[in-house]
PDB file of N, CA and C in Angstrom:
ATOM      1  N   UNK A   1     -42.372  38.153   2.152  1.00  0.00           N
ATOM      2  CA  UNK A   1     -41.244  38.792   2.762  1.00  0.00           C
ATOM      3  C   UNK A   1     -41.592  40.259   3.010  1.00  0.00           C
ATOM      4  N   UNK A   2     -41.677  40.440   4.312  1.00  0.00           N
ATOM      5  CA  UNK A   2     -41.499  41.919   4.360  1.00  0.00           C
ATOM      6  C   UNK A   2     -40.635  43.109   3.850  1.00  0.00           C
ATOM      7  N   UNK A   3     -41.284  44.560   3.494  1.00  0.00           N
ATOM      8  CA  UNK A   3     -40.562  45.095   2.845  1.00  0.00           C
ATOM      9  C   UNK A   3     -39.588  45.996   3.384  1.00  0.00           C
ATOM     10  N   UNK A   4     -39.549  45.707   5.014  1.00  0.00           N
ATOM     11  CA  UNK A   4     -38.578  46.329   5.702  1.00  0.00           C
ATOM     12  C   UNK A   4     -37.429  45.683   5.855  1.00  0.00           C
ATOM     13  N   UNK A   5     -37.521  44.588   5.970  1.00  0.00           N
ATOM     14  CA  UNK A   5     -36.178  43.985   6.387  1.00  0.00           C
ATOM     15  C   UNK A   5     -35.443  43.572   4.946  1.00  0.00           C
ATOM     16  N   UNK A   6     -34.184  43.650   5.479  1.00  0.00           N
ATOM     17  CA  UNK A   6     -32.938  43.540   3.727  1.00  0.00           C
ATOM     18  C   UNK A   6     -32.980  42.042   3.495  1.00  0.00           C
ATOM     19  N   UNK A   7     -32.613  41.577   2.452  1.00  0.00           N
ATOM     20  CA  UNK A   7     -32.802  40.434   1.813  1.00  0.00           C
ATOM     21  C   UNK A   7     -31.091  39.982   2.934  1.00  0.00           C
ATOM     22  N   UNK A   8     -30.512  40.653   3.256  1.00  0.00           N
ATOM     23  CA  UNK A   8     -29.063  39.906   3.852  1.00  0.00           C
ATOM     24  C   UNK A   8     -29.632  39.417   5.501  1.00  0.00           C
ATOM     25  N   UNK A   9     -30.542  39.848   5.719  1.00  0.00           N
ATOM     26  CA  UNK A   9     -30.895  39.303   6.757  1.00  0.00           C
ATOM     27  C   UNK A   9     -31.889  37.925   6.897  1.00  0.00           C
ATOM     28  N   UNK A  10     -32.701  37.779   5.530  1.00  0.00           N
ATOM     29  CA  UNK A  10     -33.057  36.263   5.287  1.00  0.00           C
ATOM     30  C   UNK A  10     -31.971  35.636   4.798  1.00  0.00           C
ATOM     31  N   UNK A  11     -30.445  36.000   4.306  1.00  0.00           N
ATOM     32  CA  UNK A  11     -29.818  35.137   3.781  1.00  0.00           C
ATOM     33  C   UNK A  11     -29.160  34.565   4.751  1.00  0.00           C
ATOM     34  N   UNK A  12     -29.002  35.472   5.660  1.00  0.00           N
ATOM     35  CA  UNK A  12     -28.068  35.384   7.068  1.00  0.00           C
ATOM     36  C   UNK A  12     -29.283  34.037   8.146  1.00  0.00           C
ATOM     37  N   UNK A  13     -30.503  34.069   7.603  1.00  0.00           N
ATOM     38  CA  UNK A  13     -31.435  33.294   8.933  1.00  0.00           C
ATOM     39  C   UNK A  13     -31.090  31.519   8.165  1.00  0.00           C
ATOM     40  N   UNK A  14     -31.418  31.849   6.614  1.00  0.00           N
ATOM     41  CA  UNK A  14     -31.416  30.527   6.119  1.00  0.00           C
ATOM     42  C   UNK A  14     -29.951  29.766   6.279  1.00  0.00           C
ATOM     43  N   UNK A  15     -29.161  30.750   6.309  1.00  0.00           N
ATOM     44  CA  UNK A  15     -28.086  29.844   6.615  1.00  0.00           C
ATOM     45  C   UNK A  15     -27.775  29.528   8.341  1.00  0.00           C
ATOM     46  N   UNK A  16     -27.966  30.346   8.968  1.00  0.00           N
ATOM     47  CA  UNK A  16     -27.807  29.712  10.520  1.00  0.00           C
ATOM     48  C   UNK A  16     -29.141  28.575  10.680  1.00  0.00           C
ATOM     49  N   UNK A  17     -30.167  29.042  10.001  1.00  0.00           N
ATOM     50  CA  UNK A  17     -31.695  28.223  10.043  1.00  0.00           C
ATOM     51  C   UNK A  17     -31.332  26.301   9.574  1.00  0.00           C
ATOM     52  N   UNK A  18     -30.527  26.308   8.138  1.00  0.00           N
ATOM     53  CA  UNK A  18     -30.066  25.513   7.838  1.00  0.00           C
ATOM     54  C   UNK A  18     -28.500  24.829   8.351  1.00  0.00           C
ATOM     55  N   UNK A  19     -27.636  25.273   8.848  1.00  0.00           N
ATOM     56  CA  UNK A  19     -26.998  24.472   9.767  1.00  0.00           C
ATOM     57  C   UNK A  19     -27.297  24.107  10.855  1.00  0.00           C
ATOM     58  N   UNK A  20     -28.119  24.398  12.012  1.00  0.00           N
ATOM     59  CA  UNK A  20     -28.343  24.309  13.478  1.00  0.00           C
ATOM     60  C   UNK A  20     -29.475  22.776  13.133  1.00  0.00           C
ATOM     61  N   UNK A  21     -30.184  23.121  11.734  1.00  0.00           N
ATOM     62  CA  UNK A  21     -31.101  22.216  11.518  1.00  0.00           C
ATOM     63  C   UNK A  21     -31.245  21.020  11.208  1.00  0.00           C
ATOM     64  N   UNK A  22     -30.056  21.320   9.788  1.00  0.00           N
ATOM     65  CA  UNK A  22     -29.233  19.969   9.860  1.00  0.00           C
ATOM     66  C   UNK A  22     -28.446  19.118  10.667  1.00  0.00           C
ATOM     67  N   UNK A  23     -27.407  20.345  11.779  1.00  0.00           N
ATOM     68  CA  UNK A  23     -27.249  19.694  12.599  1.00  0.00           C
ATOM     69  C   UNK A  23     -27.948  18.761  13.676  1.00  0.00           C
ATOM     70  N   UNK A  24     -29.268  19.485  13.373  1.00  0.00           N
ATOM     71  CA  UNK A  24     -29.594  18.481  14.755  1.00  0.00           C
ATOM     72  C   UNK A  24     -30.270  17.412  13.658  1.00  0.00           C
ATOM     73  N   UNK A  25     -30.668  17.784  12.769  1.00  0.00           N
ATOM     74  CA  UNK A  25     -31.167  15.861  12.384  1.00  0.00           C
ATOM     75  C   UNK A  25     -29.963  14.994  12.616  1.00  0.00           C
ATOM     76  N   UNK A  26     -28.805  15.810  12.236  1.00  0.00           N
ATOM     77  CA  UNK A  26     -27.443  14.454  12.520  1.00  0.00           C
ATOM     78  C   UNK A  26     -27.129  13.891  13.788  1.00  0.00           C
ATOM     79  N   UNK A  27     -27.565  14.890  14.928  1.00  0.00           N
ATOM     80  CA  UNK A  27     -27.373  14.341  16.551  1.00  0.00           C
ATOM     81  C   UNK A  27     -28.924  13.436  16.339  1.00  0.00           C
ATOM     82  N   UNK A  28     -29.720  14.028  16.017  1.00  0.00           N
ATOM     83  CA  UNK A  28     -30.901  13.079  16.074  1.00  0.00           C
ATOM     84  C   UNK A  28     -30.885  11.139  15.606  1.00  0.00           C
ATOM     85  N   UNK A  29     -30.185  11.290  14.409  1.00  0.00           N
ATOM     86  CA  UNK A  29     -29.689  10.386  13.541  1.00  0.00           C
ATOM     87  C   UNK A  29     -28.734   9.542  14.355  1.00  0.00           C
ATOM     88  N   UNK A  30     -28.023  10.080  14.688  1.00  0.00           N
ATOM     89  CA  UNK A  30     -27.039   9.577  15.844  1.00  0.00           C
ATOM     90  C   UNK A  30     -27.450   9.151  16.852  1.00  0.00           C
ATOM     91  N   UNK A  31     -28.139   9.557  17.770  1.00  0.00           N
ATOM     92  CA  UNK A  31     -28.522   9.276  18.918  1.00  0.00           C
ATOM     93  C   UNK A  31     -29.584   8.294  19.013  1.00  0.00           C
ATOM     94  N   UNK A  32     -30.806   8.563  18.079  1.00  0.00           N
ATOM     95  CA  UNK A  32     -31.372   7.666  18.100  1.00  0.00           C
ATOM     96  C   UNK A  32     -31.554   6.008  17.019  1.00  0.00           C
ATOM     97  N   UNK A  33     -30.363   6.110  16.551  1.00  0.00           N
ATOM     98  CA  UNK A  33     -29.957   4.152  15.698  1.00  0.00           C
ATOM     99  C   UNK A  33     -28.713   3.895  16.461  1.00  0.00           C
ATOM    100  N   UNK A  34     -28.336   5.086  17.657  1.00  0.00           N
ATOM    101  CA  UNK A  34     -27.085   4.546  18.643  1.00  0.00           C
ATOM    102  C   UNK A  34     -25.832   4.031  18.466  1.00  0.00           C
ATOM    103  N   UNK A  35     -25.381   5.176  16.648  1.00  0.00           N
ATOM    104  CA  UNK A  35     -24.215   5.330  16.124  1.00  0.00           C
ATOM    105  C   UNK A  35     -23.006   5.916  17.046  1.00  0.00           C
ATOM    106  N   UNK A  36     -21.951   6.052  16.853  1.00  0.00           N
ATOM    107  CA  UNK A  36     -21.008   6.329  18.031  1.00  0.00           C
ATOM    108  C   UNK A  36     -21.031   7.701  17.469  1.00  0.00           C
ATOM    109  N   UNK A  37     -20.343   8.190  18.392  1.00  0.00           N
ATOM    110  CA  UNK A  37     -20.312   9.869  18.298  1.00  0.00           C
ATOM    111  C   UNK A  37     -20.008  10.705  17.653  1.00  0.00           C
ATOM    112  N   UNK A  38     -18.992   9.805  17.028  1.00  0.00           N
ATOM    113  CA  UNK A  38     -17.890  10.086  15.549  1.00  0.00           C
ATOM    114  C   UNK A  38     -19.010  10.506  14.288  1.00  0.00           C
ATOM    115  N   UNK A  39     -19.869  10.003  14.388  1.00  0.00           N
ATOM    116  CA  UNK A  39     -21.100  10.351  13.199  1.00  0.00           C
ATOM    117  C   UNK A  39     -21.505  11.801  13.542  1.00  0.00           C
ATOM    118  N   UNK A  40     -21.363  12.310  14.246  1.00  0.00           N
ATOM    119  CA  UNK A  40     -21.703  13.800  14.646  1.00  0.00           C
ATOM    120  C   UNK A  40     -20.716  14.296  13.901  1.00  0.00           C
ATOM    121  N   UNK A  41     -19.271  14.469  14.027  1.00  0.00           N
ATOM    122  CA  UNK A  41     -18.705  14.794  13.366  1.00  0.00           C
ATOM    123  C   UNK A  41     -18.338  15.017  12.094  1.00  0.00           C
ATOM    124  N   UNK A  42     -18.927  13.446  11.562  1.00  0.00           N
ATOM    125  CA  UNK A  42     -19.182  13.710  10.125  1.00  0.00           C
ATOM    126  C   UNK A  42     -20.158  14.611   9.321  1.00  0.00           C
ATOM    127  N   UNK A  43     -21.200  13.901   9.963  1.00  0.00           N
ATOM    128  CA  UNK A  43     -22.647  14.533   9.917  1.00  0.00           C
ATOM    129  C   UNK A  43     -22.563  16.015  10.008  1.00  0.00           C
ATOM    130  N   UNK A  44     -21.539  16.821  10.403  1.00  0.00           N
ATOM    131  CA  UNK A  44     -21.166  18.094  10.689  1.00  0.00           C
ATOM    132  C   UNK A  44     -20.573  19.061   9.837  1.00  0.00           C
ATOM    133  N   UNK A  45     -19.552  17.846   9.632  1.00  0.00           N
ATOM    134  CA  UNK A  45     -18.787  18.395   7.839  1.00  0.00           C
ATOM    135  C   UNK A  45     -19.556  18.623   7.277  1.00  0.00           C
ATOM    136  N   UNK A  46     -20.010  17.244   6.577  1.00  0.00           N
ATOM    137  CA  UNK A  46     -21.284  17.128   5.892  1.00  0.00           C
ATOM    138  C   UNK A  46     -21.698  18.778   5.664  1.00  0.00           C
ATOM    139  N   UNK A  47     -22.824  18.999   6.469  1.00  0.00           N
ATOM    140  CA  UNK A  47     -23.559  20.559   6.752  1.00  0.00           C
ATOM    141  C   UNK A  47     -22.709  21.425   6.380  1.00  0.00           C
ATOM    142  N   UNK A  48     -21.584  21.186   6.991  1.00  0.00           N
ATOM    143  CA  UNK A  48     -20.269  22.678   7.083  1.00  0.00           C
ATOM    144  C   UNK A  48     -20.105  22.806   5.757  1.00  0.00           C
ATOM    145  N   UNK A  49     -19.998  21.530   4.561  1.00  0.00           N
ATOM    146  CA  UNK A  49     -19.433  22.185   3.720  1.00  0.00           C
ATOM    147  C   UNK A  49     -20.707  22.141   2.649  1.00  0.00           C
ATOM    148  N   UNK A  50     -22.142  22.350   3.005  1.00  0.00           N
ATOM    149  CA  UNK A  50     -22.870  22.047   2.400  1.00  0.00           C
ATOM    150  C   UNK A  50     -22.937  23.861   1.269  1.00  0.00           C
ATOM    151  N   UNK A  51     -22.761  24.886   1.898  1.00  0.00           N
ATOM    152  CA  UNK A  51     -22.981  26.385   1.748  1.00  0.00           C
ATOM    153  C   UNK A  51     -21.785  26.305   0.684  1.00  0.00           C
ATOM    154  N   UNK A  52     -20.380  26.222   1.130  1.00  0.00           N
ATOM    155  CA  UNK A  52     -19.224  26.097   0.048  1.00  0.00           C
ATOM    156  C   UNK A  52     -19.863  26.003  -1.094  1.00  0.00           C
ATOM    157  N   UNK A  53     -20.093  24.480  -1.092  1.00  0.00           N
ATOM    158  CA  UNK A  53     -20.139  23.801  -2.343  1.00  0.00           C
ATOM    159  C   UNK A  53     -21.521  23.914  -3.324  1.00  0.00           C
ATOM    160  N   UNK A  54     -22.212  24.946  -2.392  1.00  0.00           N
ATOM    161  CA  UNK A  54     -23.321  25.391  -3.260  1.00  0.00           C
ATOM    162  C   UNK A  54     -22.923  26.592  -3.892  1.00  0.00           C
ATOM    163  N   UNK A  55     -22.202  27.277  -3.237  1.00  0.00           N
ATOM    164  CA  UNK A  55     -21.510  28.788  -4.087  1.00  0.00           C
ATOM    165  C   UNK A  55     -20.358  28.151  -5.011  1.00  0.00           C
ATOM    166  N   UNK A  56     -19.805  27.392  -5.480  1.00  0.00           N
ATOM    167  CA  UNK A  56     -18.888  27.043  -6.032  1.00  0.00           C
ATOM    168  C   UNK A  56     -20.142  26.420  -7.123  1.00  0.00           C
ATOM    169  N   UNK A  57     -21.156  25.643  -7.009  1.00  0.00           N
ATOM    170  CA  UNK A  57     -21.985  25.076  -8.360  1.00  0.00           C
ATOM    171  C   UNK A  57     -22.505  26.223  -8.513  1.00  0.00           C
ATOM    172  N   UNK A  58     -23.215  27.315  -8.175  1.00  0.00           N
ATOM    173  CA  UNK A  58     -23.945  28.012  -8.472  1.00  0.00           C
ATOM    174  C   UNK A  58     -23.000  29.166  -9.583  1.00  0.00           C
ATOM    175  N   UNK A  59     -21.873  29.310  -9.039  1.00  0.00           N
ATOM    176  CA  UNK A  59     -21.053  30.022  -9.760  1.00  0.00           C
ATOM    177  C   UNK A  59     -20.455  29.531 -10.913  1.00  0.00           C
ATOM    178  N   UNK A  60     -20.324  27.870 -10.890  1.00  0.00           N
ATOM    179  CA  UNK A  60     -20.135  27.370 -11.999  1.00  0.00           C
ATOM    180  C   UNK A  60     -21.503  27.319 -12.834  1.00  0.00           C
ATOM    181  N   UNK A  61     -22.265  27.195 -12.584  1.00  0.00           N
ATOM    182  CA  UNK A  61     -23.706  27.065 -13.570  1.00  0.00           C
ATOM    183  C   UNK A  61     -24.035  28.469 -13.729  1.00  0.00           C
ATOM    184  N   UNK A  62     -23.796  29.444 -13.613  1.00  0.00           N
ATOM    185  CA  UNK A  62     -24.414  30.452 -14.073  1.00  0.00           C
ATOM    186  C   UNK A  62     -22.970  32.269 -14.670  1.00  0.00           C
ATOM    187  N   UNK A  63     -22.155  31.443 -14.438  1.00  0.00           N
ATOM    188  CA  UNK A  63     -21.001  32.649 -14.978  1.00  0.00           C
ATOM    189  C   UNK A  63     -20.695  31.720 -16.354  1.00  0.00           C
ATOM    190  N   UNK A  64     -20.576  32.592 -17.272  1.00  0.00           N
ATOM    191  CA  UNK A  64     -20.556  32.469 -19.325  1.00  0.00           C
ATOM    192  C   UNK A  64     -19.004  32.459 -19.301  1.00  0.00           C
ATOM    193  N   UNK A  65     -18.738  32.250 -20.576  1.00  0.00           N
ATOM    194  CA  UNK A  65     -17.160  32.607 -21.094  1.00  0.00           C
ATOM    195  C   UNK A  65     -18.018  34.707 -20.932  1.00  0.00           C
ATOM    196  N   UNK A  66     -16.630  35.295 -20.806  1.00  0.00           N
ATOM    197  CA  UNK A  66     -16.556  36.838 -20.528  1.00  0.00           C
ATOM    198  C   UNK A  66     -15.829  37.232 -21.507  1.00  0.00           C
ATOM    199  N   UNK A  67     -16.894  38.280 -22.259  1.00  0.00           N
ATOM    200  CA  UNK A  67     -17.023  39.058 -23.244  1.00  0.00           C
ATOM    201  C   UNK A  67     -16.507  39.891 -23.293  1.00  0.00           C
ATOM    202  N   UNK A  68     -15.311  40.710 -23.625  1.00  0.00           N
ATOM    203  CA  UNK A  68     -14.885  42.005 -23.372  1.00  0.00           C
ATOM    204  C   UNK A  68     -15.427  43.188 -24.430  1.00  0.00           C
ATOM    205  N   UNK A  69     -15.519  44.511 -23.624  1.00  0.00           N
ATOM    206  CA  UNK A  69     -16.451  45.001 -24.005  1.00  0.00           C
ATOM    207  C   UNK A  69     -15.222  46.618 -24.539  1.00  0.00           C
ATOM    208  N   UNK A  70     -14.387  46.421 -24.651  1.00  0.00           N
ATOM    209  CA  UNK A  70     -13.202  46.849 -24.988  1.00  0.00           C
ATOM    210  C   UNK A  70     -12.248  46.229 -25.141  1.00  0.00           C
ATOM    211  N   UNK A  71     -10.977  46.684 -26.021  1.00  0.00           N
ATOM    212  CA  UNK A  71      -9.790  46.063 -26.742  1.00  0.00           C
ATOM    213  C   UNK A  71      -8.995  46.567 -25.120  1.00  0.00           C
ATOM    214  N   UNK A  72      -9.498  47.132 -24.538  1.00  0.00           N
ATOM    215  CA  UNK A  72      -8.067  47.208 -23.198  1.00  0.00           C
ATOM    216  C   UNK A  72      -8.979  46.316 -21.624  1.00  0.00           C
ATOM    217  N   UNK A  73      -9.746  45.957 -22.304  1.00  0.00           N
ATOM    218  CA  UNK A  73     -10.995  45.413 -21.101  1.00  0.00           C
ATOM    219  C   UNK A  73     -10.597  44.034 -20.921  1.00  0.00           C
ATOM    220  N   UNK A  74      -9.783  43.697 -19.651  1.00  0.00           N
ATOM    221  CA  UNK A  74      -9.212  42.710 -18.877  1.00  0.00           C
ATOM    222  C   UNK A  74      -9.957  41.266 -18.572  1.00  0.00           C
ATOM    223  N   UNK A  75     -11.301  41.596 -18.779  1.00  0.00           N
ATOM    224  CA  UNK A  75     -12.349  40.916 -18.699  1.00  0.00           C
ATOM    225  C   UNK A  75     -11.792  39.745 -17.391  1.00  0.00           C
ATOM    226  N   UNK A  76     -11.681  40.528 -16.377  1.00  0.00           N
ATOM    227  CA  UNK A  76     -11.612  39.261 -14.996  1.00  0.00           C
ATOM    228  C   UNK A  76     -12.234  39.553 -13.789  1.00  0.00           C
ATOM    229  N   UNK A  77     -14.070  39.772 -14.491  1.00  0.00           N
ATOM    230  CA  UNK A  77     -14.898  39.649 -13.418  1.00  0.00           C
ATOM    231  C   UNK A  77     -14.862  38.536 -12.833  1.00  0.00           C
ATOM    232  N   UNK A  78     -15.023  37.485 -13.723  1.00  0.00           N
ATOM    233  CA  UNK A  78     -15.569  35.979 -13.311  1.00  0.00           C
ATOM    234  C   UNK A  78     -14.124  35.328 -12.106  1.00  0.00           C
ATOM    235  N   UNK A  79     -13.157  35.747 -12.174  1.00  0.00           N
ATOM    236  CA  UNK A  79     -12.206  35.563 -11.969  1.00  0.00           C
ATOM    237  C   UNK A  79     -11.915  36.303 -10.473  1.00  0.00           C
ATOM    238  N   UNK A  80     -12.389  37.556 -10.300  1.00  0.00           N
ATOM    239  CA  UNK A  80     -12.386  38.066  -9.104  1.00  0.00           C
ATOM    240  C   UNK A  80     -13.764  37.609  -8.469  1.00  0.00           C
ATOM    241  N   UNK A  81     -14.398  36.941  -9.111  1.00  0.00           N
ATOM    242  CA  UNK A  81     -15.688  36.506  -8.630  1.00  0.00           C
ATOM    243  C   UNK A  81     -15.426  35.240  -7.697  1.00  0.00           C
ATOM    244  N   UNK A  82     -14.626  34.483  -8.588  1.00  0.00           N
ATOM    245  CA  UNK A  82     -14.315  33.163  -7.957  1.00  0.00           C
ATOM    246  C   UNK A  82     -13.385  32.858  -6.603  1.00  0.00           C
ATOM    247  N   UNK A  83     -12.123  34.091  -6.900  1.00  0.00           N
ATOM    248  CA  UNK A  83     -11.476  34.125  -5.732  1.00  0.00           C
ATOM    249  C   UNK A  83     -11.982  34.740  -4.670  1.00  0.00           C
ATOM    250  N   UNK A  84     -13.006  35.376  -4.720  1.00  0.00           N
ATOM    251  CA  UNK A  84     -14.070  36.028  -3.753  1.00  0.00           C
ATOM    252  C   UNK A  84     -14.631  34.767  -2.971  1.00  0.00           C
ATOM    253  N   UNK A  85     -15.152  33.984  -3.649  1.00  0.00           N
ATOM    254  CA  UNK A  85     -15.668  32.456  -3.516  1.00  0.00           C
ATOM    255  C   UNK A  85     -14.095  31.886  -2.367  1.00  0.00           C
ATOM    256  N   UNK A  86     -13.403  31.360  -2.890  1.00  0.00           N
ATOM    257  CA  UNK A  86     -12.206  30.614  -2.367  1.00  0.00           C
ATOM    258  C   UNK A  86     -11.715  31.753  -1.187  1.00  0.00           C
ATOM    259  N   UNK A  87     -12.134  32.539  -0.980  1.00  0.00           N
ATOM    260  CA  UNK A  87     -11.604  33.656   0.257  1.00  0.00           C
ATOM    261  C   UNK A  87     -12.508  33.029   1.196  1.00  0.00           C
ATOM    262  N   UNK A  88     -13.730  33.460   0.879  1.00  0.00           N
ATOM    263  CA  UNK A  88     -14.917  33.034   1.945  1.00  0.00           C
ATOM    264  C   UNK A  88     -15.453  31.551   2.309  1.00  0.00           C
ATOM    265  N   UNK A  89     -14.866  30.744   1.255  1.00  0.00           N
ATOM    266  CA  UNK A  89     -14.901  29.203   1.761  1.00  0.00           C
ATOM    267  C   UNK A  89     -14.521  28.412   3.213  1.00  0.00           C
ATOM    268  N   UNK A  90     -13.251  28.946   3.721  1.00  0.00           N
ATOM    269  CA  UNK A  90     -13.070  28.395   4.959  1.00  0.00           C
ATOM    270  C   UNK A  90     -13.962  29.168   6.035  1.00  0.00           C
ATOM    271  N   UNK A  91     -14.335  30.540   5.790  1.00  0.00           N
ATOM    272  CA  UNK A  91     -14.690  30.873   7.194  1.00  0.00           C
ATOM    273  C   UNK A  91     -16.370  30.365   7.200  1.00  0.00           C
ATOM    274  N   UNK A  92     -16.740  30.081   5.666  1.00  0.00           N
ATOM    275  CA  UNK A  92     -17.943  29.957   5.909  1.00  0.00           C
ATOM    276  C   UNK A  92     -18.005  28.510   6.096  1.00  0.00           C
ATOM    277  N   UNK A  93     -17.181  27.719   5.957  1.00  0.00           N
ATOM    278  CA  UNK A  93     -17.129  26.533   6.722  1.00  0.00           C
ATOM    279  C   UNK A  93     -16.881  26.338   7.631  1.00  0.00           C
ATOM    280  N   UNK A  94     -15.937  26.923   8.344  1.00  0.00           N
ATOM    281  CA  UNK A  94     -15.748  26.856   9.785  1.00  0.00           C
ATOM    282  C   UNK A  94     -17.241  27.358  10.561  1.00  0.00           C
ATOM    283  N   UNK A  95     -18.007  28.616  10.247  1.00  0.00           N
ATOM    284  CA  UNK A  95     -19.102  29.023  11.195  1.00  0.00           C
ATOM    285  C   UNK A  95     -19.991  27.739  11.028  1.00  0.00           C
ATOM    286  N   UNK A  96     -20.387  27.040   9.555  1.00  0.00           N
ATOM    287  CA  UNK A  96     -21.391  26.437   9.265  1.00  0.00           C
ATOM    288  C   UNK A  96     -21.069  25.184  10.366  1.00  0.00           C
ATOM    289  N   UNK A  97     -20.107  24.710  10.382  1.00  0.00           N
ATOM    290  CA  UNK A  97     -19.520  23.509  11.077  1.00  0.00           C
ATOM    291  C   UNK A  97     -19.991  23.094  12.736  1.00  0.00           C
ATOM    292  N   UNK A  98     -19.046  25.120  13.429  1.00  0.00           N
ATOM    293  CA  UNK A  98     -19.881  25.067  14.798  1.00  0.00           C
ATOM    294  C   UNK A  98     -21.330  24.964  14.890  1.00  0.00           C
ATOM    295  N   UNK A  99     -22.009  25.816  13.796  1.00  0.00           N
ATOM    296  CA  UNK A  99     -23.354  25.547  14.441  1.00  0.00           C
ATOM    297  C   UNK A  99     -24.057  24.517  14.125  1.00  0.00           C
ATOM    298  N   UNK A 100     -23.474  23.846  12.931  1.00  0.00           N
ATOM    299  CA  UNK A 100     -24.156  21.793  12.701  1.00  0.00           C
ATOM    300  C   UNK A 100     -23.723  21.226  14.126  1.00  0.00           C
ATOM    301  N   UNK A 101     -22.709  21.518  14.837  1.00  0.00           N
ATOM    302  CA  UNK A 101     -22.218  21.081  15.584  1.00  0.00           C
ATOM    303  C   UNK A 101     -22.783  21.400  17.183  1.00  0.00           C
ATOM    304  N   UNK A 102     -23.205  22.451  16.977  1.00  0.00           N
ATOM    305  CA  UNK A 102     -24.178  22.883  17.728  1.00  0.00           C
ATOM    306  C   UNK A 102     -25.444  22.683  17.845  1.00  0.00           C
ATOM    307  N   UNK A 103     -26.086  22.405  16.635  1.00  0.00           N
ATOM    308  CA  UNK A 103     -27.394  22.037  16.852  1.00  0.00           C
ATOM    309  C   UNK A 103     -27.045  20.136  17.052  1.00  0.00           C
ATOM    310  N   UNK A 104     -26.450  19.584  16.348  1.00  0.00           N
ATOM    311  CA  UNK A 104     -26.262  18.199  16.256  1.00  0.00           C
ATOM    312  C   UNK A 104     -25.967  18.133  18.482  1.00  0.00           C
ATOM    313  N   UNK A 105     -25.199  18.530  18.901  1.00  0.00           N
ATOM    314  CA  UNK A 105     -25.253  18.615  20.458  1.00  0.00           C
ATOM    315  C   UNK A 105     -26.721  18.771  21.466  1.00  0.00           C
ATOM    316  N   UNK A 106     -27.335  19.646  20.466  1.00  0.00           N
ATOM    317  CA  UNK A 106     -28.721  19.980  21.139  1.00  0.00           C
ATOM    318  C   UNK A 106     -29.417  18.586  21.169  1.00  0.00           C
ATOM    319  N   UNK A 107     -29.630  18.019  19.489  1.00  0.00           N
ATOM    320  CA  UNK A 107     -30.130  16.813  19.936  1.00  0.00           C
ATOM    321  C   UNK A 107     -29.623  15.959  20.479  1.00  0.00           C
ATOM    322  N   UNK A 108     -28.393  15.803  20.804  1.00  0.00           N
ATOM    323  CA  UNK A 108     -27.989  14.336  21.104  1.00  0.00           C
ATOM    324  C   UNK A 108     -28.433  14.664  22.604  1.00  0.00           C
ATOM    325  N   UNK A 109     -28.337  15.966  23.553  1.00  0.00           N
ATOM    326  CA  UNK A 109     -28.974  16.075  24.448  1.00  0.00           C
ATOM    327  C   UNK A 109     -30.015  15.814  24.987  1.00  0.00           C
ATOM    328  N   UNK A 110     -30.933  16.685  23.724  1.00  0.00           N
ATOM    329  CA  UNK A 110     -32.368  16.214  24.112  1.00  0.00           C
ATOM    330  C   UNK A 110     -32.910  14.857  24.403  1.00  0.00           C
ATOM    331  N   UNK A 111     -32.379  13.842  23.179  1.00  0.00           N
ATOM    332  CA  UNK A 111     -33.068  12.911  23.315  1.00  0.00           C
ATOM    333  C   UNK A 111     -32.043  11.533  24.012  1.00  0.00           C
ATOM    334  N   UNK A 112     -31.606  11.862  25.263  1.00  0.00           N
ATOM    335  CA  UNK A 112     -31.067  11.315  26.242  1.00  0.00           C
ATOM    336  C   UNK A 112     -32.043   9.998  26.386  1.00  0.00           C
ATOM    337  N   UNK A 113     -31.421   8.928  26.355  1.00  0.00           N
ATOM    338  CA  UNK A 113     -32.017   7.960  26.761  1.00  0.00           C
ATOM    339  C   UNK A 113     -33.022   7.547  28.385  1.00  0.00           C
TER     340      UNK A 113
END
């Protein structure tokens, strides 16, 4: 990794990198065993909610019971952590969705009978 570019800009490639990609194996998948179209759609979710539900395990596997580090210390990192999570869930499903949906279109294009 180069030491110019910010780590938010590989996080930002792997995730457009990984929906457009997945999407198109699902138009691929589709198009070529000559499933009806409706499998795109699924195949789309699928992808869309693949990012969610990795920030929701990842946050469950790696946040502890919270230690307070003072008698007036509220201790609700984990807690503003999570609703941080549940804020950004729909939109990052909705973008992930168009572009499964987008790449899944590319292939069903490409590989036109």
């Amino acid at each position: 990794m180069p030491n110019n570019v910010p780590i938010e800009v590989w996080f930002l490639a792997a995730f457009v990198g990984s929906c457009l990609g997945l999407g198109f194996a699902a138009g691929y998948l589709a198009r070529r065993r000559a499933w009806g179209g409706w499998t795109i759609g699924v195949g789309s979710t699928g992808v869309g909610l693949l990012w969610p539900v990795a920030l929701f395990v990842i946050f469950f596997l790696t946040t502890g019971p919270c230690k307070p580090r003072s008698p007036s210390d509220p201790c609700d990192g984990p807690a503003m952590l999570l609703m941080s999570i549940i804020a950004m869930t729909i939109p990052l499903f909705a973008i992930g969705f168009v572009l499964a949906l987008g790449g899944a279109f590319i292939a069903w294009w490409r590989f036109r009978p």
